[in-house]
N, C-alpha and C. Protein backbone atom coordinates (compact mmCIF):
# COMPACT_ATOMS: atom_id res chain seq x y z
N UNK A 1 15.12 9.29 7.93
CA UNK A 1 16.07 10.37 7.78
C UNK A 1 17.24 10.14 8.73
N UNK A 2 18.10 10.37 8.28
CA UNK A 2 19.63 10.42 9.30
C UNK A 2 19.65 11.32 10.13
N UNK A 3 21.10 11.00 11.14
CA UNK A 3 20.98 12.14 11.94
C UNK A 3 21.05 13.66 11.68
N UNK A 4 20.58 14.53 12.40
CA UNK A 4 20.60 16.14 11.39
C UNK A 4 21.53 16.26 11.61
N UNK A 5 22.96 15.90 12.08
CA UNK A 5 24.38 16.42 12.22
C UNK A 5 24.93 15.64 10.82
N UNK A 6 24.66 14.47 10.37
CA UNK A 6 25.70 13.58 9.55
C UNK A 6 24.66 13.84 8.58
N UNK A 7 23.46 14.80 8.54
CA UNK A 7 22.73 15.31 6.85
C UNK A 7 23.70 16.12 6.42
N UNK A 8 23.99 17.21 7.88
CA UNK A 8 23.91 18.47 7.36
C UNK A 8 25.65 18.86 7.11
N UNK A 9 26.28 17.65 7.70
CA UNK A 9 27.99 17.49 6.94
C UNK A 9 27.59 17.31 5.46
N UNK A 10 27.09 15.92 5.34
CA UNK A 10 27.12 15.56 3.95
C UNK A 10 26.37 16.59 2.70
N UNK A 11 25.47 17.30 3.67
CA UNK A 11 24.76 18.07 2.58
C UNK A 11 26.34 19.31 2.15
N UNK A 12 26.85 20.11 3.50
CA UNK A 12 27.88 20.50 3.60
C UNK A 12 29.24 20.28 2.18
N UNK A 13 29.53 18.79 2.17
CA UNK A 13 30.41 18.13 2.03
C UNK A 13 29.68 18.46 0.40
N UNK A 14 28.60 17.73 0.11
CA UNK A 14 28.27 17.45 -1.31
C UNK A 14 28.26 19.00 -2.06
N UNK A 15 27.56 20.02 -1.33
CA UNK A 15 28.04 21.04 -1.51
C UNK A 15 29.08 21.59 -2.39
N UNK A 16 30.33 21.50 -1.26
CA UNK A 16 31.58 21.85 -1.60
C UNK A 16 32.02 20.95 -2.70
N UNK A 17 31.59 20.01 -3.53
CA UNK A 17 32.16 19.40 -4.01
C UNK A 17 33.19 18.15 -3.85
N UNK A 18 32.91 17.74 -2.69
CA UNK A 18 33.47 16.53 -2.22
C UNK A 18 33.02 15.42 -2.76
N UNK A 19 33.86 14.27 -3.06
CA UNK A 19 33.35 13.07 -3.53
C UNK A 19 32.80 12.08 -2.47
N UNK A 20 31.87 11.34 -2.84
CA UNK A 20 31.11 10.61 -1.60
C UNK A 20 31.75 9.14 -1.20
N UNK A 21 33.42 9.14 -2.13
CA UNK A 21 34.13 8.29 -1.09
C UNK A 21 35.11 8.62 0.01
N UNK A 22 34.93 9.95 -0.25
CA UNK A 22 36.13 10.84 0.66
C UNK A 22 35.08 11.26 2.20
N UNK A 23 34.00 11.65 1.66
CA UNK A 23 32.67 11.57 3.20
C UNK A 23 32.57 10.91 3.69
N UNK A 24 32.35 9.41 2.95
CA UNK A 24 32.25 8.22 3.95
C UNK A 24 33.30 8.09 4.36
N UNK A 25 34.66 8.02 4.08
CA UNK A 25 36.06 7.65 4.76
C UNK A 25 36.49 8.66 5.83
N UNK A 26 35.76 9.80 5.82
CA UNK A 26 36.04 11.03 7.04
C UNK A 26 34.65 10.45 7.57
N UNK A 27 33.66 10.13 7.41
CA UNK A 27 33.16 9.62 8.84
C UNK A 27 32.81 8.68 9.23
N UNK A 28 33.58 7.37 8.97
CA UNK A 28 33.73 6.21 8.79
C UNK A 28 35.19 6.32 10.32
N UNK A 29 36.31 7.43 10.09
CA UNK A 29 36.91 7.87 10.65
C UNK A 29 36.51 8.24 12.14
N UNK A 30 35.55 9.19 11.95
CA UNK A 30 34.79 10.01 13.07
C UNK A 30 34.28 9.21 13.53
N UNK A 31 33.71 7.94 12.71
CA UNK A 31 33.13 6.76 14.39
C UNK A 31 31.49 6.40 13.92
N UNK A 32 31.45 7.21 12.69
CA UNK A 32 30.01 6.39 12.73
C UNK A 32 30.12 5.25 11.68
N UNK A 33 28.89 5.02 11.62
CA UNK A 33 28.49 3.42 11.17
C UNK A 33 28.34 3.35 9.76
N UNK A 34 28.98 2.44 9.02
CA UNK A 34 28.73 2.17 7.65
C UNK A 34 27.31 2.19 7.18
N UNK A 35 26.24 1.89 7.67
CA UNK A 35 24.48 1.99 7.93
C UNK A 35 24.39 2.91 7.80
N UNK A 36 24.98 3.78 8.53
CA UNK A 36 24.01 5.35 9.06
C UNK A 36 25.05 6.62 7.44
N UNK A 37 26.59 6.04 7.56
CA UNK A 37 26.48 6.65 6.52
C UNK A 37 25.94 6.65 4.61
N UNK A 38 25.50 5.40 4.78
CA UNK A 38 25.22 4.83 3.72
C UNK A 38 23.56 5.37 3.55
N UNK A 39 22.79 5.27 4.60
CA UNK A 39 21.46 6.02 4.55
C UNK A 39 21.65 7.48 4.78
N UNK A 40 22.62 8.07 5.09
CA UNK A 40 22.35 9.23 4.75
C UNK A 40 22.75 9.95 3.29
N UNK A 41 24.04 8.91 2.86
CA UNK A 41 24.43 9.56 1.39
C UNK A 41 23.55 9.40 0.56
N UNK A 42 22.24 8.59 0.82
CA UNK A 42 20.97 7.98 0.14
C UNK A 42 19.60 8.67 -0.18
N UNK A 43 20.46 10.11 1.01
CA UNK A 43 18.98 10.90 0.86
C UNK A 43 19.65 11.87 0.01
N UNK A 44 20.81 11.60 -0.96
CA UNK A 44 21.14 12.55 -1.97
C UNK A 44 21.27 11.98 -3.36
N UNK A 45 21.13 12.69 -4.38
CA UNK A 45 21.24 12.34 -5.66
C UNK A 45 22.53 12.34 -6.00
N UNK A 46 23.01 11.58 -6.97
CA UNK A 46 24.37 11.39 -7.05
C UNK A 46 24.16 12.25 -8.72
N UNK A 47 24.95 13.66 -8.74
CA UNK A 47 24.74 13.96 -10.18
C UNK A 47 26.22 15.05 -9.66
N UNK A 48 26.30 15.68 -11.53
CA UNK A 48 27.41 16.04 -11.64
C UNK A 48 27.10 17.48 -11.37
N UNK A 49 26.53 18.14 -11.01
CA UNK A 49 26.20 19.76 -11.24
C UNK A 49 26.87 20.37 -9.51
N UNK A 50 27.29 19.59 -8.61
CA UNK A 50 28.20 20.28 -8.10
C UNK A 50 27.06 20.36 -6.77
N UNK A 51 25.89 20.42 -6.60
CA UNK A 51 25.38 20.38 -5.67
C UNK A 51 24.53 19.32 -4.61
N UNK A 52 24.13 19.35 -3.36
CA UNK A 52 23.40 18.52 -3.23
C UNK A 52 22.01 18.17 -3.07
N UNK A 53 21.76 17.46 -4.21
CA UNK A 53 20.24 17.54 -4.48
C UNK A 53 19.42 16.76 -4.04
N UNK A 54 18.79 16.75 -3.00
CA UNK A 54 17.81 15.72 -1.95
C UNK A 54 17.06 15.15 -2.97
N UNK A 55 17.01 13.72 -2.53
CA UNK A 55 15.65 12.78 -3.45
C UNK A 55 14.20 13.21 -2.68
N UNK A 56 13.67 12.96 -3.41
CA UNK A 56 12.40 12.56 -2.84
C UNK A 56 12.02 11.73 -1.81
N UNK A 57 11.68 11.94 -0.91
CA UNK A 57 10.86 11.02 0.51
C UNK A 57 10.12 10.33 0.23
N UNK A 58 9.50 9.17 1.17
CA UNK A 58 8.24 8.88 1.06
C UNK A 58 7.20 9.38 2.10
N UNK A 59 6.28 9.47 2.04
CA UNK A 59 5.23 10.54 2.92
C UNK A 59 4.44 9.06 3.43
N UNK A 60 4.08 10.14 4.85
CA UNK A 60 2.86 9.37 5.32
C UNK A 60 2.05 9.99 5.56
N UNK A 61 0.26 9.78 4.73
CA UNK A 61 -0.82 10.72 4.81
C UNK A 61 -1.84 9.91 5.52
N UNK A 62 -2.87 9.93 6.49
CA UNK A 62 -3.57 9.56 7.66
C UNK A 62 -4.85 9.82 6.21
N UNK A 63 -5.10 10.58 5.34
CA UNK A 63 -6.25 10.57 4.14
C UNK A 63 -6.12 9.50 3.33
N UNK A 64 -4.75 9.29 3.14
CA UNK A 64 -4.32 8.30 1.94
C UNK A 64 -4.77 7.15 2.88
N UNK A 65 -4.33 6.82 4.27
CA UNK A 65 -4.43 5.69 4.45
C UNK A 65 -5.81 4.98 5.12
N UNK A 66 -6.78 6.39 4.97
CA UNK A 66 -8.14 6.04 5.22
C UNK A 66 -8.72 5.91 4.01
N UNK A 67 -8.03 5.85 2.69
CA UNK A 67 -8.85 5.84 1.75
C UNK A 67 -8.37 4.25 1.37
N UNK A 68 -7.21 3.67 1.60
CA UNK A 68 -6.37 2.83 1.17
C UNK A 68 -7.35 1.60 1.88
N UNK A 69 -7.41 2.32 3.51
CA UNK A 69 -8.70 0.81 3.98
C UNK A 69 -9.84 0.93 4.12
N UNK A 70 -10.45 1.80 3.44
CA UNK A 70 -11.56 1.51 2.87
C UNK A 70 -11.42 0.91 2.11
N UNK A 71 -10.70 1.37 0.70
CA UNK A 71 -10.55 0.67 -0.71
C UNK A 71 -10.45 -1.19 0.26
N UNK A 72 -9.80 -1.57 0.76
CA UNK A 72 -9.44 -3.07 1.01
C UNK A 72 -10.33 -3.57 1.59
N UNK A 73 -11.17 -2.75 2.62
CA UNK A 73 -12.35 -3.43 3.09
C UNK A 73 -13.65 -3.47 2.29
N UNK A 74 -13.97 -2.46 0.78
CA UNK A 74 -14.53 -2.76 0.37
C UNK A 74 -14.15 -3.79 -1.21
N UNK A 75 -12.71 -4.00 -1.33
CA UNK A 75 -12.44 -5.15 -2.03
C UNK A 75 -12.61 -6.77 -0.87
N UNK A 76 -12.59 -6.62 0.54
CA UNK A 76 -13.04 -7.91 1.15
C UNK A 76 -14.90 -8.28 1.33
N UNK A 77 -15.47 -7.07 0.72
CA UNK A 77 -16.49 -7.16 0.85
C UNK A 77 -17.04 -7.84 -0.65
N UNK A 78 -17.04 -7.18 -1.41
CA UNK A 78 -16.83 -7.47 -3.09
C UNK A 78 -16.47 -9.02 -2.73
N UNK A 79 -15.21 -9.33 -3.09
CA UNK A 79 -15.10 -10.77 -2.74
C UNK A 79 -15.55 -12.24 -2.17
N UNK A 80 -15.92 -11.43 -0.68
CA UNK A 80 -16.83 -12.55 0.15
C UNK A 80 -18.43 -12.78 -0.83
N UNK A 81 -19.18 -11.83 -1.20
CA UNK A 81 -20.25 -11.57 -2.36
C UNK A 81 -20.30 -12.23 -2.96
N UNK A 82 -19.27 -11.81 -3.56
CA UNK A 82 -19.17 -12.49 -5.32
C UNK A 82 -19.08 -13.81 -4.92
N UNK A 83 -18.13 -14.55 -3.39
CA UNK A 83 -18.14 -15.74 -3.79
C UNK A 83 -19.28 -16.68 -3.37
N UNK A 84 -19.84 -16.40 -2.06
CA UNK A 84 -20.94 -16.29 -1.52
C UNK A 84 -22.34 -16.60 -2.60
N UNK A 85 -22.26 -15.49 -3.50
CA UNK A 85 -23.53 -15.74 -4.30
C UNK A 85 -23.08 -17.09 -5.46
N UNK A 86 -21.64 -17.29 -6.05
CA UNK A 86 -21.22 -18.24 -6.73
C UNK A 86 -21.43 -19.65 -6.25
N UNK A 87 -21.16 -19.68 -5.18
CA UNK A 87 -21.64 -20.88 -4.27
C UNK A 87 -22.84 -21.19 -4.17
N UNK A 88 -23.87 -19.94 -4.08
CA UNK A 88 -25.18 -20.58 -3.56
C UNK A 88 -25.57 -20.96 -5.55
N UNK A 89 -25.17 -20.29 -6.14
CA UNK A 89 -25.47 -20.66 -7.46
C UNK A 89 -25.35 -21.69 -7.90
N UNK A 90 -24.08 -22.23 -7.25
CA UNK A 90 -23.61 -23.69 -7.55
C UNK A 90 -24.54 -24.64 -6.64
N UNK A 91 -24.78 -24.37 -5.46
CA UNK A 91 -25.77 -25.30 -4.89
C UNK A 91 -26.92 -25.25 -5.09
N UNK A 92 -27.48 -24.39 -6.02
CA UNK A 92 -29.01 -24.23 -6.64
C UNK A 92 -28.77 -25.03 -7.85
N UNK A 93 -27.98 -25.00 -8.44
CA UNK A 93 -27.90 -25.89 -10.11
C UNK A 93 -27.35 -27.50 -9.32
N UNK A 94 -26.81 -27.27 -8.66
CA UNK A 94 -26.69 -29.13 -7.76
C UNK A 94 -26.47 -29.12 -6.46
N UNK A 95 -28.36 -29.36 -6.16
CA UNK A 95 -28.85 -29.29 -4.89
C UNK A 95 -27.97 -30.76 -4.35
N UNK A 96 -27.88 -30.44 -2.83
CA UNK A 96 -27.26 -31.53 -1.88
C UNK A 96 -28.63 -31.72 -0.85
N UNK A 97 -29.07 -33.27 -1.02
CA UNK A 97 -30.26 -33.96 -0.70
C UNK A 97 -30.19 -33.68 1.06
N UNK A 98 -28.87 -33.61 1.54
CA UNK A 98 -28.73 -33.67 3.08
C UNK A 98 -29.09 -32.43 3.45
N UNK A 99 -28.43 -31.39 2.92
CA UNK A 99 -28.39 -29.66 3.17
C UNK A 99 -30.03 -29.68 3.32
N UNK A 100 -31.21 -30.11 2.50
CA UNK A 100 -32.39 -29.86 2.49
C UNK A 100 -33.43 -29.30 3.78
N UNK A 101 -32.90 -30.32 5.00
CA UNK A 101 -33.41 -29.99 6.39
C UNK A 101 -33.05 -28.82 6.89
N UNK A 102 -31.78 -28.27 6.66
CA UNK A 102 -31.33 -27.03 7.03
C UNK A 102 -31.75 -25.63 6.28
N UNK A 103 -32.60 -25.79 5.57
CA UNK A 103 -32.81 -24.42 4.67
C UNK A 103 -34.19 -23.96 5.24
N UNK A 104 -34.58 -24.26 5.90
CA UNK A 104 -35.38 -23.92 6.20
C UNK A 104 -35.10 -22.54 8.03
N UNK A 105 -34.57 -23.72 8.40
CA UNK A 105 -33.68 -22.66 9.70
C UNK A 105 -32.67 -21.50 9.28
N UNK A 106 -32.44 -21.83 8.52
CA UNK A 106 -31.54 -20.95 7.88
C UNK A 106 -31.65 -20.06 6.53
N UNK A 107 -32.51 -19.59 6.35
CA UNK A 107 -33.22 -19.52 5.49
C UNK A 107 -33.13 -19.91 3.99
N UNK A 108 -32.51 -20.32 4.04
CA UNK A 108 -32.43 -21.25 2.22
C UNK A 108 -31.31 -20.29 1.10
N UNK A 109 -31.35 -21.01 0.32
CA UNK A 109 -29.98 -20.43 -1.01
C UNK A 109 -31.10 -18.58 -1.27
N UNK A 110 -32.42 -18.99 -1.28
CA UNK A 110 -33.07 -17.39 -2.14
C UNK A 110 -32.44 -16.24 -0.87
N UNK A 111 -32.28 -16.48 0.17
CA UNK A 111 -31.85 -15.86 1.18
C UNK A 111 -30.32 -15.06 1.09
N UNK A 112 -29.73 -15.93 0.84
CA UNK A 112 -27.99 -15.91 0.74
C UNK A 112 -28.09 -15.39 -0.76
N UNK A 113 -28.54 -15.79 -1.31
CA UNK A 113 -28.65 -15.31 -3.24
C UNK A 113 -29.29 -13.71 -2.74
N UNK A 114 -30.01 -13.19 -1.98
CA UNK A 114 -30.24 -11.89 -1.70
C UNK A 114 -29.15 -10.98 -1.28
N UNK A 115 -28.95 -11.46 -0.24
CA UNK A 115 -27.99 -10.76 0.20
C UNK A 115 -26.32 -10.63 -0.19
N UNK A 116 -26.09 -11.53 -1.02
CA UNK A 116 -24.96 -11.39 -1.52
C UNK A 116 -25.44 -10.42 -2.97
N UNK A 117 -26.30 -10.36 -3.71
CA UNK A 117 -26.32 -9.58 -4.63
C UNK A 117 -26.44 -8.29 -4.11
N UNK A 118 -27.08 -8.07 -2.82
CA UNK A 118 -27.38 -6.48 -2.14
C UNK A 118 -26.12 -6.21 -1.61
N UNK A 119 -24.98 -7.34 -1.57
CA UNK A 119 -23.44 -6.61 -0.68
C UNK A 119 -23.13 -5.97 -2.23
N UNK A 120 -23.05 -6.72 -3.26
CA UNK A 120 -22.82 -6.59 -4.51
C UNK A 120 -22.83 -5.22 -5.00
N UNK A 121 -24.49 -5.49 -5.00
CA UNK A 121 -25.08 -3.57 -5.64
C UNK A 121 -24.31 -2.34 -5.08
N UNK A 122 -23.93 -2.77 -3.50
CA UNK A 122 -23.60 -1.48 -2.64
C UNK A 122 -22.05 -1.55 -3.23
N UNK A 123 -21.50 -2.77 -2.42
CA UNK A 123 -19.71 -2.55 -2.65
C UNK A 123 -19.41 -2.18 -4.21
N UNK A 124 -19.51 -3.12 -5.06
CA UNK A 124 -19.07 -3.19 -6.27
C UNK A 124 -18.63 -2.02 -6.62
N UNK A 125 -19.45 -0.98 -6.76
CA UNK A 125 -19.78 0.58 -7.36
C UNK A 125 -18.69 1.21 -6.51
N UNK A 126 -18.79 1.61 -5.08
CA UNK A 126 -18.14 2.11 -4.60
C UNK A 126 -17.02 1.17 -4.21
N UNK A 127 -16.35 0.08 -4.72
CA UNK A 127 -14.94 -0.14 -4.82
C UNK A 127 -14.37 0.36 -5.82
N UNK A 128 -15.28 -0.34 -7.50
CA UNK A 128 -14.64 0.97 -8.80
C UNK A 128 -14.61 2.23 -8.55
N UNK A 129 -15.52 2.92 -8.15
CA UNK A 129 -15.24 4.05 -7.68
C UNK A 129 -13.86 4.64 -7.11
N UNK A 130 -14.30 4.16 -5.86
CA UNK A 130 -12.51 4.66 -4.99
C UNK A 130 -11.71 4.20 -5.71
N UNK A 131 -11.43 3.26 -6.51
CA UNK A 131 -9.99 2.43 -6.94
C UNK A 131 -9.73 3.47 -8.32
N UNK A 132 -11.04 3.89 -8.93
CA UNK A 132 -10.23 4.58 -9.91
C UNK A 132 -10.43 5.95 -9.24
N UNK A 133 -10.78 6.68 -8.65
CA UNK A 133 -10.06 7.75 -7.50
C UNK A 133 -8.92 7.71 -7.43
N UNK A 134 -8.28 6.62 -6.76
CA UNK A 134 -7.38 6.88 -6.28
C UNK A 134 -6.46 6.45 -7.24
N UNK A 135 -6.57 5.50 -8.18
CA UNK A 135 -5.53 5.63 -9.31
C UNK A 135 -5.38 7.19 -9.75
N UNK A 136 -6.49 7.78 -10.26
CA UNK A 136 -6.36 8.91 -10.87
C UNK A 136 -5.68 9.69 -10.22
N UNK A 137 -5.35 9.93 -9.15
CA UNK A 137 -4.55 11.03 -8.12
C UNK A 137 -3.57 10.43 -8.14
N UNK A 138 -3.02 8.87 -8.26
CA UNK A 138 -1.76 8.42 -8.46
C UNK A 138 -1.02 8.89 -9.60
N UNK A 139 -1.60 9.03 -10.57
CA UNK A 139 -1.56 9.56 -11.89
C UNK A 139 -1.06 10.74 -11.86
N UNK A 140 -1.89 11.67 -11.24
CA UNK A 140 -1.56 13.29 -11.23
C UNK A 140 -0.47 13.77 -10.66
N UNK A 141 -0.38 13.01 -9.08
CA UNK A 141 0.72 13.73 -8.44
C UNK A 141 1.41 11.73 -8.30
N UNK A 142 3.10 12.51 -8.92
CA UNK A 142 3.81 11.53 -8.84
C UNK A 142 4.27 10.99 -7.35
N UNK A 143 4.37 11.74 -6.37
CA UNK A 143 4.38 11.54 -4.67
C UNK A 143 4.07 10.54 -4.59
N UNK A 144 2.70 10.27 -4.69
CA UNK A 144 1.59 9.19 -4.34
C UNK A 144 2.44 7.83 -4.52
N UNK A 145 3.01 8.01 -5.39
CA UNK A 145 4.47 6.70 -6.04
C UNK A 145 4.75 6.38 -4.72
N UNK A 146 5.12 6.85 -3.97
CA UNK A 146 6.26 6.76 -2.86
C UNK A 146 5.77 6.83 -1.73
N UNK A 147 4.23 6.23 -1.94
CA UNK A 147 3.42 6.65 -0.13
C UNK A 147 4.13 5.07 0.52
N UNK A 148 4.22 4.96 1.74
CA UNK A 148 4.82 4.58 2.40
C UNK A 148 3.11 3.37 2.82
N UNK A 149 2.19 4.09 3.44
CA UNK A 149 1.11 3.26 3.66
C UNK A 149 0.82 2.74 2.43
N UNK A 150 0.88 3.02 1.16
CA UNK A 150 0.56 2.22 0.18
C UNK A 150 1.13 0.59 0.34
N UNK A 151 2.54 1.11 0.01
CA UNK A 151 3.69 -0.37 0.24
C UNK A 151 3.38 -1.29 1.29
N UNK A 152 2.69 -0.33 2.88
CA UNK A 152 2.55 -1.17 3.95
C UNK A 152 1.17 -2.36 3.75
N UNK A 153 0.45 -1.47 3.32
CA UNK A 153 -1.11 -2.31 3.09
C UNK A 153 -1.33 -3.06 1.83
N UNK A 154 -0.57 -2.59 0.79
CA UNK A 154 -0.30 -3.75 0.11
C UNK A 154 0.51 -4.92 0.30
N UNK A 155 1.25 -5.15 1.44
CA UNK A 155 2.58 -5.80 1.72
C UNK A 155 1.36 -6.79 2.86
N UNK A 156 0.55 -6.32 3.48
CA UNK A 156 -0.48 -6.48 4.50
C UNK A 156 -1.13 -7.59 4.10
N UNK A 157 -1.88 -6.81 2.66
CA UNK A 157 -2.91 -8.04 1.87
C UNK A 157 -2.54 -9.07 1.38
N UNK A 158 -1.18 -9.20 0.92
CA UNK A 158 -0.20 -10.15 0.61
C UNK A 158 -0.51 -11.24 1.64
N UNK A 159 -0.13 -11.37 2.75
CA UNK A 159 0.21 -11.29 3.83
C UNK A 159 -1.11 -12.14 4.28
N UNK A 160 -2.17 -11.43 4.58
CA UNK A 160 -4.14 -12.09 4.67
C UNK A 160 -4.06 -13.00 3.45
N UNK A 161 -3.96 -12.75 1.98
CA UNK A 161 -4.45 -13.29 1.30
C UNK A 161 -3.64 -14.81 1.26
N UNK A 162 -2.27 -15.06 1.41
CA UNK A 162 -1.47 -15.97 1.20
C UNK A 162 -2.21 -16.70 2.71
C-alpha cells in the first residue's frame, strides 16, 4: 500500500474527477517518485463512473499458509514413497549381485517395500484430501486468487524442485 497521504490525494483527486495524468503531473511536481505514484494509482480501478474504486488486495492468512505447508510437505512425502517403493520394485525385478551383502544390515527391499507403501497409505489420502479442500475454497471465495503466500510457496517449490 502507498503512503496514506499520496492514497488519500489520489483517492481525493479520483473522486473529484480528475484524470490520472493530471495526479501524476501534480505530484510528480510535489516531489514524489514516479514508483510511488505509479503504485499508488494501482490501488485504483481505472473506470468511467466518476469515482474511486479500490481493487482488490492480496491478503496474508497464517491458516492459509499452514494449510499451504502442510499440503507441500505432504506432497514431499507422497513423492519420496512413491519413488522409494518404484526403486525398490525395480531392484526386486533386477536384483544387483553386489547390493546382496548389504540387505541383510539393512534390512532388505521387503523392508523399504513396507514402509514406503505405509508413507503411501497415510500421505496419499490426506494430500487428496487437503488439495481438494483447498481447491474447493479457492473456488468459493474468489480472494483466495490473490493470497500472497500462495504465489510465495509456489514460487518456493519451483525453486526446491528445479
Amino acid at each position: 500500500m502507498a503512503n496514506q497521504t499520496l492514497d488519500t490525494f489520489i483517492r481525493d483527486a479520483l473522486n473529484r474527477g480528475e484524470k490520472r495524468e493530471r495526479i501524476a503531473a501534480a505530484l510528480v511536481a510535489a516531489g514524489w517518485t514516479q514508483k510511488e505514484i505509479d503504485n499508488a494509482l494501482d490501488d485504483y480501478a481505472d473506470t468511467d463512473i466518476g469515482l474511486a474504486v479500490p481493487k482488490p488486495r492480496p491478503y496474508v492468512s497464517a491458516r492459509e499458509a499452514f494449510l499451504y505447508l502442510v499440503l507441500f510437505i505432504l506432497l514431499g512425502v507422497v513423492a519420496w514413497n512413491l519413488g522409494s517403493l518404484l526403486f525398490a520394485l525395480i531392484d526386486t525385478a533386477i536384483p544387483d549381485e553386489l547390493e546382496q551383502q548389504y540387505d541383510y544390515f539393512w534390512g532388505g527391499r521387503d523392508m523399504q517395500i513396507r514402509s514406503a507403501i505405509a508413507g503411501l497409505v497415510v500421505g496419499l489420502p490426506l494430500f487428496a484430501w487437503l488439495a481438494l479442500h483447498i481447491s474447493k475454497q479457492r473456488r468459493t471465495n474468489p480472494a483466495m486468487q490473490r493470497s500472497r503466500v500462495r504465489k510465495w510457496l509456489t514460487y518456493i517449490a519451483l525453486i526446491i524442485a528445479s
